[in-house]
N, C-alpha and C. Protein backbone atom coordinates (compact mmCIF):
# COMPACT_ATOMS: atom_id res chain seq x y z
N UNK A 1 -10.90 13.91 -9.98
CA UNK A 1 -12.19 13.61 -9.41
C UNK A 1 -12.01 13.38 -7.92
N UNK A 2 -12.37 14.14 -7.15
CA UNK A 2 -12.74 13.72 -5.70
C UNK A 2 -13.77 12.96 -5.18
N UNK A 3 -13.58 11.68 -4.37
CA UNK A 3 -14.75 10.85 -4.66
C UNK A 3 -14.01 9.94 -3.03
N UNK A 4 -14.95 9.35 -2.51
CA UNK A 4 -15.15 8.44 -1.58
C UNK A 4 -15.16 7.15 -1.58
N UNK A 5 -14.10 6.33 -0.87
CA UNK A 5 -14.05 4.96 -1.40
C UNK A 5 -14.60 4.22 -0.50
N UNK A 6 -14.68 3.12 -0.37
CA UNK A 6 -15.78 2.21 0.45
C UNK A 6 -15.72 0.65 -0.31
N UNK A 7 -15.80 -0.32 0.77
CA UNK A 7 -15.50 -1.56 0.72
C UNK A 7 -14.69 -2.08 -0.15
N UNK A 8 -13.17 -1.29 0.21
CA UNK A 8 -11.61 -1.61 -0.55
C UNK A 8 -11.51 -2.81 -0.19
N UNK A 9 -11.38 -4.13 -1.10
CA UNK A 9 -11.37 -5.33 -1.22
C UNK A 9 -9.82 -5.65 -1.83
N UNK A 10 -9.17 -6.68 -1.83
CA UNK A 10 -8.14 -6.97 -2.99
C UNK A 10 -7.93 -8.70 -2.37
N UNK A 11 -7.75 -9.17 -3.49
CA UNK A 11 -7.75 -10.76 -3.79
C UNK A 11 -6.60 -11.46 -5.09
N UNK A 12 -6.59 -12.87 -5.01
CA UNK A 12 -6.07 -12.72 -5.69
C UNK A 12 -6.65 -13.79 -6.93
N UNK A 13 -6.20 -14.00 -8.11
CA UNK A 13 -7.21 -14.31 -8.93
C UNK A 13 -7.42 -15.91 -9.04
N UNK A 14 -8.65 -16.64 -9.43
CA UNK A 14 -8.09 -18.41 -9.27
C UNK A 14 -8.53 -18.88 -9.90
N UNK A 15 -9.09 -18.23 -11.17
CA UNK A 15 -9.07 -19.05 -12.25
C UNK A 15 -7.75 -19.38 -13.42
N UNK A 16 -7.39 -20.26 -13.75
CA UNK A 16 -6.21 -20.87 -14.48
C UNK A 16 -5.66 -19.33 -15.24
N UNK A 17 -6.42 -18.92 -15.79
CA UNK A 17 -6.28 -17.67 -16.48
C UNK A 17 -5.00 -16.14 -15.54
N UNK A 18 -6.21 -16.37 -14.39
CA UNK A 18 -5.48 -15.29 -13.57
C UNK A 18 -4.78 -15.43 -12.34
N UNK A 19 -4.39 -16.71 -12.37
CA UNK A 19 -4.15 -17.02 -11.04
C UNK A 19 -2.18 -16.21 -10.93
N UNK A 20 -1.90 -15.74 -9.95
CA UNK A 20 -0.98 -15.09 -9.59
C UNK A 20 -1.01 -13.42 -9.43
N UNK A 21 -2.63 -12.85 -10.07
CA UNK A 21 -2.52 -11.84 -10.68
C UNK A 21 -3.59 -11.13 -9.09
N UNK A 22 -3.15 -10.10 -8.71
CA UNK A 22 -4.07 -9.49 -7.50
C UNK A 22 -5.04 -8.42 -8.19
N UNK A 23 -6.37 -8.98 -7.68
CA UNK A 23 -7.42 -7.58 -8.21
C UNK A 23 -7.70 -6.62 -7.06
N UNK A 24 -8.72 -6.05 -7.40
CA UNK A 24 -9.29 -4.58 -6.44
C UNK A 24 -10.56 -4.89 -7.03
N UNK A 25 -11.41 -4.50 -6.01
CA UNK A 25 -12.80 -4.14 -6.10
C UNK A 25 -12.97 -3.38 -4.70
N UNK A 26 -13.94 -2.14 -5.17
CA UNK A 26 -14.54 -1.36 -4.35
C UNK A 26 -15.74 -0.48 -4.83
N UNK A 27 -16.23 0.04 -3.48
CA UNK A 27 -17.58 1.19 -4.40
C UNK A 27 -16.84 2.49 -4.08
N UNK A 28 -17.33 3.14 -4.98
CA UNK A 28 -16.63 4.64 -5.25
C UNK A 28 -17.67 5.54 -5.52
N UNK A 29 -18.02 6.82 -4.85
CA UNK A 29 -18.89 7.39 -4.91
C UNK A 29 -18.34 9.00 -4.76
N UNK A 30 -18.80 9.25 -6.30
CA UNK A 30 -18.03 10.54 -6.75
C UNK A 30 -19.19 12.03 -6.19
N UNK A 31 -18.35 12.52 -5.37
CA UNK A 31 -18.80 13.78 -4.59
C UNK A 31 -19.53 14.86 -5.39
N UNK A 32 -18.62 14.78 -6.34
CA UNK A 32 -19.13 16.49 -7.61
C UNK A 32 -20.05 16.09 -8.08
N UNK A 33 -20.80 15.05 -8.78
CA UNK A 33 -21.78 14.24 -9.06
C UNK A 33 -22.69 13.07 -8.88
N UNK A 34 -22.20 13.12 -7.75
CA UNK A 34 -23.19 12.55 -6.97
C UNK A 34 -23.79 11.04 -7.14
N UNK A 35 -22.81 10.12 -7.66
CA UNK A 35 -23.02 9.30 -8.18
C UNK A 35 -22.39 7.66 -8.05
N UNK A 36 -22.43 6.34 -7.53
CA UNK A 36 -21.72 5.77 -7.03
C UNK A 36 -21.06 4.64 -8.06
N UNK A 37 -19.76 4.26 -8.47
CA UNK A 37 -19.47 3.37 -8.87
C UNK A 37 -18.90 1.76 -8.39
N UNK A 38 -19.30 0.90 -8.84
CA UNK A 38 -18.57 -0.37 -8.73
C UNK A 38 -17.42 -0.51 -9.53
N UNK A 39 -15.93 -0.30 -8.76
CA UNK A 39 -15.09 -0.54 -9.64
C UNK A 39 -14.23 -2.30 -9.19
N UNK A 40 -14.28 -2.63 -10.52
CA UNK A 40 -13.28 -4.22 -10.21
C UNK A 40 -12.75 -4.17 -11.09
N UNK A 41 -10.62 -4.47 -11.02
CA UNK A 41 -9.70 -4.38 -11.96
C UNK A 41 -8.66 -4.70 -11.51
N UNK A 42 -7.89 -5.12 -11.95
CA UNK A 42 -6.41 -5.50 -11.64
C UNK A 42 -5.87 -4.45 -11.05
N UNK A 43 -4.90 -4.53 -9.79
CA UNK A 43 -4.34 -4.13 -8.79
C UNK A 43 -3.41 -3.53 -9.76
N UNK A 44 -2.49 -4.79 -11.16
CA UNK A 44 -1.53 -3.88 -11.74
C UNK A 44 -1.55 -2.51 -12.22
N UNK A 45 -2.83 -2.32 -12.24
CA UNK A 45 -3.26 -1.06 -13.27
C UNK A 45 -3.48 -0.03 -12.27
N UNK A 46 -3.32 0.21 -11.13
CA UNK A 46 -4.01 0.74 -9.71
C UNK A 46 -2.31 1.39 -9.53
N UNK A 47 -2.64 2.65 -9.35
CA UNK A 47 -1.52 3.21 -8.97
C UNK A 47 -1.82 4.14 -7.57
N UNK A 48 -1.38 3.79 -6.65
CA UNK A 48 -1.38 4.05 -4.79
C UNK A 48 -0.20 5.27 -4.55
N UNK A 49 -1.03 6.49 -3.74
CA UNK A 49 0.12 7.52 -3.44
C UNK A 49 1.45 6.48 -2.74
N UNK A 50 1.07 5.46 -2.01
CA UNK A 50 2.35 5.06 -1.34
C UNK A 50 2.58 4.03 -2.47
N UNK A 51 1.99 3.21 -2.94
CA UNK A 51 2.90 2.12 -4.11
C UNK A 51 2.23 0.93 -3.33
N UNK A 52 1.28 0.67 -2.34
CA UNK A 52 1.14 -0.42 -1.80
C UNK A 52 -0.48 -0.83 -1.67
N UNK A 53 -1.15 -1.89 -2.19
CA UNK A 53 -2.44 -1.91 -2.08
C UNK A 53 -2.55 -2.60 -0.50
N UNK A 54 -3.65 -1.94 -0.35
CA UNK A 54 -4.17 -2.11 1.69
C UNK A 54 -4.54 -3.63 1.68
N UNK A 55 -3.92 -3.91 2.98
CA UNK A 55 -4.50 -5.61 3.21
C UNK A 55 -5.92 -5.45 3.97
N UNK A 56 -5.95 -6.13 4.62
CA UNK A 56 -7.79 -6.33 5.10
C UNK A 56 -7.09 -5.59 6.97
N UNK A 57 -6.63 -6.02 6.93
CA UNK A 57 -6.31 -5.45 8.64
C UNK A 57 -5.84 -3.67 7.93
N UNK A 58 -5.52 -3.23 7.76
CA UNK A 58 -5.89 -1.95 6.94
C UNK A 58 -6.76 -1.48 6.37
N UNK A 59 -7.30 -1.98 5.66
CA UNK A 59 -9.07 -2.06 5.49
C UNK A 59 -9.90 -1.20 6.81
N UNK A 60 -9.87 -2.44 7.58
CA UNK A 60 -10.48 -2.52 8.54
C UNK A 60 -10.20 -0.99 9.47
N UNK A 61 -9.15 -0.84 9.59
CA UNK A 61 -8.78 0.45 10.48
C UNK A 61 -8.79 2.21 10.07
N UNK A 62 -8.71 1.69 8.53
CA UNK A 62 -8.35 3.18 7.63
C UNK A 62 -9.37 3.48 6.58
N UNK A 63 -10.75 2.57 6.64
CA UNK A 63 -11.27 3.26 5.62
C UNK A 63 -12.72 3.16 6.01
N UNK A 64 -13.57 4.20 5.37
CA UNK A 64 -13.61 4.58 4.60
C UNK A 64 -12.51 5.94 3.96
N UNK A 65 -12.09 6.10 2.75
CA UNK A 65 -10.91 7.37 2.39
C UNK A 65 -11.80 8.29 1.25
N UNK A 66 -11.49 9.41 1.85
CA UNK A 66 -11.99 10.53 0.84
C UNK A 66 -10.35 10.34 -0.35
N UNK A 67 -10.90 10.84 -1.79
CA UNK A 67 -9.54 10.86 -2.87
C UNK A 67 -9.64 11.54 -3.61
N UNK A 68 -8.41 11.83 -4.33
CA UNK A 68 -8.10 12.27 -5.62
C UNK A 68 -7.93 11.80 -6.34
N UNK A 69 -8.77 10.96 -7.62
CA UNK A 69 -8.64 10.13 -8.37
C UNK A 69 -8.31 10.63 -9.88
N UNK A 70 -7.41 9.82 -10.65
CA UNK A 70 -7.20 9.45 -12.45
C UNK A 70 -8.27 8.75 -12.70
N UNK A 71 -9.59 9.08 -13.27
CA UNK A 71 -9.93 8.18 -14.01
C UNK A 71 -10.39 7.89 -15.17
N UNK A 72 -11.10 6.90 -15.83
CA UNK A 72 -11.60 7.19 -17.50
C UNK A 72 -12.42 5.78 -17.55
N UNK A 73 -13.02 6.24 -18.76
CA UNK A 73 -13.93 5.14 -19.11
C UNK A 73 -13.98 4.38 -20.58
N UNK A 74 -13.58 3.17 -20.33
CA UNK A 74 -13.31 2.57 -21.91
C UNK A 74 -14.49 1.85 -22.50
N UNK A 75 -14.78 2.21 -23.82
CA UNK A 75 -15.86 1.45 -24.12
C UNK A 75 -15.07 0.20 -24.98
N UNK A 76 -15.79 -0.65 -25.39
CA UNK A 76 -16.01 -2.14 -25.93
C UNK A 76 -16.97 -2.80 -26.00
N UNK A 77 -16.91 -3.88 -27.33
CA UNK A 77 -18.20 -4.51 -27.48
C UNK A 77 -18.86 -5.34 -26.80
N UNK A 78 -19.99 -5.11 -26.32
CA UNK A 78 -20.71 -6.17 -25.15
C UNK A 78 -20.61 -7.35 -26.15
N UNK A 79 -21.58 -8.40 -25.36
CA UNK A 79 -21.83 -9.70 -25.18
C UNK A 79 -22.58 -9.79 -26.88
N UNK A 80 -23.37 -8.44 -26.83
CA UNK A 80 -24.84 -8.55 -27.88
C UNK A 80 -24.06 -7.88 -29.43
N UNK A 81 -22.71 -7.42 -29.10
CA UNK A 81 -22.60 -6.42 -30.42
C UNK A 81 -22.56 -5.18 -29.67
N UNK A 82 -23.19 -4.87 -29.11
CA UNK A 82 -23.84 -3.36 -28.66
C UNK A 82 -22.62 -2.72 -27.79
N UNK A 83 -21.89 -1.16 -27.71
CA UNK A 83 -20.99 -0.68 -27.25
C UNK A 83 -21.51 -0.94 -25.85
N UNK A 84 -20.61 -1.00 -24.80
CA UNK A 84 -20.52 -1.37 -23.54
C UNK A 84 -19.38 -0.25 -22.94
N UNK A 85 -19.65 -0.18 -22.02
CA UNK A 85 -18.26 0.66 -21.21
C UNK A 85 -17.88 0.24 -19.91
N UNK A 86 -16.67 0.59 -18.92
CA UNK A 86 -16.20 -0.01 -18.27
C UNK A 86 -15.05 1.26 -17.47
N UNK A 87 -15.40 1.53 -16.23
CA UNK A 87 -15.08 2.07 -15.56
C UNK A 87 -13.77 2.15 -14.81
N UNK A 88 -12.77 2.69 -15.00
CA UNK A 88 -11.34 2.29 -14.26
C UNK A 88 -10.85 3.43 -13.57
N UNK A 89 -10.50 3.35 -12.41
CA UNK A 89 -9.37 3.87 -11.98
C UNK A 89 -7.53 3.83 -11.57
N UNK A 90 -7.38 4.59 -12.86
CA UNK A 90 -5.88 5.11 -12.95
C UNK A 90 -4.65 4.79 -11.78
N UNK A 91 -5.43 6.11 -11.82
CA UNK A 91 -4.27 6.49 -10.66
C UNK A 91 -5.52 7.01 -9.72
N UNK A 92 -4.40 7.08 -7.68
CA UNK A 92 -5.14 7.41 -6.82
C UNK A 92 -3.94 8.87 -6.29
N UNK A 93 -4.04 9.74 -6.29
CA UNK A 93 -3.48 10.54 -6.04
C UNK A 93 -2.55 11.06 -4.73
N UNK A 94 -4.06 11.15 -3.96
CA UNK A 94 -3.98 11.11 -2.78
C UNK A 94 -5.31 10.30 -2.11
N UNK A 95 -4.94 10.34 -0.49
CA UNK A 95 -6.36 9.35 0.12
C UNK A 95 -5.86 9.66 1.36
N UNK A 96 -7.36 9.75 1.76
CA UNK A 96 -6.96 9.97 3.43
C UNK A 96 -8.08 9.13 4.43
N UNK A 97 -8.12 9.00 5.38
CA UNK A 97 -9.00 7.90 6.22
C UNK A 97 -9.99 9.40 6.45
N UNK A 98 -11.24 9.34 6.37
CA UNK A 98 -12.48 10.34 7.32
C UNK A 98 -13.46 9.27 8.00
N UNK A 99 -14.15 9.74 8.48
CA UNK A 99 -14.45 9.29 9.58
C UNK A 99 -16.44 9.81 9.10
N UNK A 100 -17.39 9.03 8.68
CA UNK A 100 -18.00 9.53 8.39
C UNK A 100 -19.21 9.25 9.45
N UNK A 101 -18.85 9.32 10.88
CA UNK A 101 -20.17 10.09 11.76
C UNK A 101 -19.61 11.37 12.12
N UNK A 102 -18.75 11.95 11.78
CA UNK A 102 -18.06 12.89 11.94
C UNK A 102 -18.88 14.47 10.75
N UNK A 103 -19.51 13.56 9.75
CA UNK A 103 -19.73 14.55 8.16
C UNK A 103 -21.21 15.21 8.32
């Protein structure tokens, strides 16, 4: 999937549960379909062409990034019973910084 990333976030977790554990959140907005996602998930599961998730002073300088993304969608039971699904990305393939007054 080639898709556009936007407001690459990463933190780390502080509730008793997750504390030590680094997440990701960003919006992702897939090109071929035209369509934008909110993704939030553990950093462990996030696989980076270089191996390294971006700090905020990187952030700041390198993105927005056009990509090549792994991704899939898992369903599970909501809150009500009712199937629910949940959006992840895999792997990131490649990524590059664009420049979008440039597009």
């Amino acid at each position: 999937m080639k898709a556009l990333i936007l407001n690459f976030r990463s933190f780390e977790g502080k509730k008793e549960t997750s504390k030590g554990k680094l997440f990701v959140t960003f919006d992702m907005y897939d090109v071929e379909k035209n369509m934008l996602f909110k993704v939030f998930q553990d950093a462990g599961t996030l696989l980076t062409p270089d191996g390294v998730i971006p700090n905020r002073d990187d952030v700041q300088k390198t993105f927005p990034r056009i990509a090549n993304l792994e991704t899939r969608l898992e369903q599970y039971p909501g809150p009500d019973g009712r199937p629910a699904c949940k959006f992840y990305v895999d792997a990131i393939k490649d990524w590059k910084y664009v420049d979008l007054k440039k597009l």
